[in-house]
C-alpha atoms as a PDB file:
ATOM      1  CA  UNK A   1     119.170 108.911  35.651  1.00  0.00           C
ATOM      2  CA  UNK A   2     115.586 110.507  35.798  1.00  0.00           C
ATOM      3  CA  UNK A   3     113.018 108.522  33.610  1.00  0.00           C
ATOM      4  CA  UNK A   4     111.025 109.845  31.210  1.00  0.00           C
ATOM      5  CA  UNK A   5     107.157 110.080  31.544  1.00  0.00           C
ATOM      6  CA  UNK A   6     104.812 111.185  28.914  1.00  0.00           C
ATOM      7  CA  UNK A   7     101.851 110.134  26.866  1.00  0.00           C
ATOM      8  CA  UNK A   8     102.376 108.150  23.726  1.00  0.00           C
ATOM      9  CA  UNK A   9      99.359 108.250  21.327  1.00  0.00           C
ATOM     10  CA  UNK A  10      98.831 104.594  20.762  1.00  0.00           C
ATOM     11  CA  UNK A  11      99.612 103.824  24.894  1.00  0.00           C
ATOM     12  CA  UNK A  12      96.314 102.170  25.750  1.00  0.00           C
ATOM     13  CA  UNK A  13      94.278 104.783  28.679  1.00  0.00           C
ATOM     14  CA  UNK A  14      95.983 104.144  31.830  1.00  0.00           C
ATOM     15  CA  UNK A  15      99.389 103.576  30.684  1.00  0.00           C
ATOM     16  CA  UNK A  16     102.633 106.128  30.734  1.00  0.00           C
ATOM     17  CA  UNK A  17     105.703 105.680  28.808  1.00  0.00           C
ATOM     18  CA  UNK A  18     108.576 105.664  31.033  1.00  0.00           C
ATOM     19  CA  UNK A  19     111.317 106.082  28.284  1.00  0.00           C
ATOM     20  CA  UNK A  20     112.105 105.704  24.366  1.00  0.00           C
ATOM     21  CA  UNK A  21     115.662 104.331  23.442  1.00  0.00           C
ATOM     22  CA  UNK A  22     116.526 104.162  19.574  1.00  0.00           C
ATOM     23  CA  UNK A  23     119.355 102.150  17.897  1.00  0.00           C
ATOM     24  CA  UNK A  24     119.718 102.623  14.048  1.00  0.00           C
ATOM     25  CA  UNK A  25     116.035 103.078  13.074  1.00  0.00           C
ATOM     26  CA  UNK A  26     114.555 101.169  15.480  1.00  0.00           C
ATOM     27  CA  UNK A  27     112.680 102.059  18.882  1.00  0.00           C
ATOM     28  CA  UNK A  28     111.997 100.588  22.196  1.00  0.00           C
ATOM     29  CA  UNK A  29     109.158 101.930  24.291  1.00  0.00           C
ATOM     30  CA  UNK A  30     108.847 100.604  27.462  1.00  0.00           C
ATOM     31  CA  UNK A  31     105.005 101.509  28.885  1.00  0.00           C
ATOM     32  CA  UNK A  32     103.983 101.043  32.668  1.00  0.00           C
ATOM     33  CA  UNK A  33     100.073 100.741  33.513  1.00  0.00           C
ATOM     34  CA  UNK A  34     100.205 101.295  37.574  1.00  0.00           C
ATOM     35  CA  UNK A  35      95.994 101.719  38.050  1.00  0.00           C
ATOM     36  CA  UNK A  36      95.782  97.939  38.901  1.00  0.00           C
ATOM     37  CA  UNK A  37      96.945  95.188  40.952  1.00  0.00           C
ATOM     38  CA  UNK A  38      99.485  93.765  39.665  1.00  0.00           C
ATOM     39  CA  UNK A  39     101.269  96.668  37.610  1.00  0.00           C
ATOM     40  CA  UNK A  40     102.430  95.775  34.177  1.00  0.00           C
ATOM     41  CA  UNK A  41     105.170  97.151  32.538  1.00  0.00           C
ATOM     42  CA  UNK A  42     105.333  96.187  28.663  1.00  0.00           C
ATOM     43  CA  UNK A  43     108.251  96.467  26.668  1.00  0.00           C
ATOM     44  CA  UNK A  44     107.488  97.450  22.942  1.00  0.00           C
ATOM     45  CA  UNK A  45     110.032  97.321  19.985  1.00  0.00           C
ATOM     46  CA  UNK A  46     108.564  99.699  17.122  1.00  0.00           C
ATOM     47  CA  UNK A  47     104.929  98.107  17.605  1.00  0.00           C
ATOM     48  CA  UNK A  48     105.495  94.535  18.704  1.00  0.00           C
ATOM     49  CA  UNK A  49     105.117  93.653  22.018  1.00  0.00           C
ATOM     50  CA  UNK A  50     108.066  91.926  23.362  1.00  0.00           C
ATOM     51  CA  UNK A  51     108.294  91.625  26.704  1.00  0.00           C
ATOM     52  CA  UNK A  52     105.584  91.574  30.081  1.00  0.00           C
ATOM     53  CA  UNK A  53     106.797  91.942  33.252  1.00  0.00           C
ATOM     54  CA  UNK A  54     104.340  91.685  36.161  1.00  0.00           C
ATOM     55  CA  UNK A  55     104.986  93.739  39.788  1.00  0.00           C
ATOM     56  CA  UNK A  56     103.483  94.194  43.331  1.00  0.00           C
ATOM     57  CA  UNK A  57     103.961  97.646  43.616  1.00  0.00           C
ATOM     58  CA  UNK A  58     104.891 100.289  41.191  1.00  0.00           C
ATOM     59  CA  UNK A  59     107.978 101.315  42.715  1.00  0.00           C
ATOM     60  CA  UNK A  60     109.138  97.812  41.806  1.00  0.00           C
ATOM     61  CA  UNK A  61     108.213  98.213  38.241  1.00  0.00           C
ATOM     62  CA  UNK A  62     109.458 101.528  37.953  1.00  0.00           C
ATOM     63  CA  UNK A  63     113.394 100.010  39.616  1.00  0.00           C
ATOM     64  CA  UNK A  64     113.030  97.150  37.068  1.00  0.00           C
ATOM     65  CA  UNK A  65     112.338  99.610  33.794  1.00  0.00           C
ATOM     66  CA  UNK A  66     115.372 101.535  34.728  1.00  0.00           C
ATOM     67  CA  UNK A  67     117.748  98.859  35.043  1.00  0.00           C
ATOM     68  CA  UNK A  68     116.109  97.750  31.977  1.00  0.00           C
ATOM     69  CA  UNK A  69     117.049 100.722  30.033  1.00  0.00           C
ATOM     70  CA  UNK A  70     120.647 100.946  31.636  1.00  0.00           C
ATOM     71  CA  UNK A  71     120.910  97.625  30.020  1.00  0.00           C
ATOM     72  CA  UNK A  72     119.884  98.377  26.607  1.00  0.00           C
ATOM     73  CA  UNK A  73     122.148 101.734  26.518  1.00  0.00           C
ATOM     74  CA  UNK A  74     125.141  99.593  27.469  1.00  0.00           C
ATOM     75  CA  UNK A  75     124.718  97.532  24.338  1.00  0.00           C
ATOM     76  CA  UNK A  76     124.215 100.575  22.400  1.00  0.00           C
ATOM     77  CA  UNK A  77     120.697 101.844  22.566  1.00  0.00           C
ATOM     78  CA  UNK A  78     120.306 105.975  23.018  1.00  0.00           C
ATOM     79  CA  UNK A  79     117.609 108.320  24.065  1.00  0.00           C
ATOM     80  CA  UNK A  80     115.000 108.638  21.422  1.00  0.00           C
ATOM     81  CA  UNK A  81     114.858 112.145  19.786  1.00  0.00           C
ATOM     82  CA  UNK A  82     110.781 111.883  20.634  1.00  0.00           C
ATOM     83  CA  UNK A  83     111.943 111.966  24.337  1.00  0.00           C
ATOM     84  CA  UNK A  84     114.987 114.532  24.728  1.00  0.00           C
END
């Protein structure tokens, strides 16, 4: 499964959104910011953060945000139109 990477337009400079699920009318963003030590990976739901997740390197980050998202499409999430 190849992540998405774009630029969102409220994704502080620095960051990249690595993918956009949507369930019913809600989104989750999850954005990675890779220019420092550690790389953080936020997860947002519409515009509340809910989740930090701190890693060493940003292939770790970028492992953990995909089997993040696998998770959320088993319990029903989908690709958000914004990111087909």
């Amino acid at each position: 499964m190849p992540l998405y990477v774009s630029t969102f337009t409220t994704v502080q400079p620095g960051g990249r959104m690595l993918w956009c699920l949507r369930r019913r009318t809600t989104d989750v963003r999850c954005i990675m910011y890779p220019n420092g030590m550690p790389v953080e990976v936020q997860v947002l739901q519409d515009r509340d953060l809910v989740l930090t997740e701190l890693f060493q390197e940003e292939w770790l980050a970028l492992n953990w945000a995909r089997a993040y998202a696998d998770r959320l499409k088993e319990q029903g999430w989908h690709d958000s139109p914004s990111t087909s």
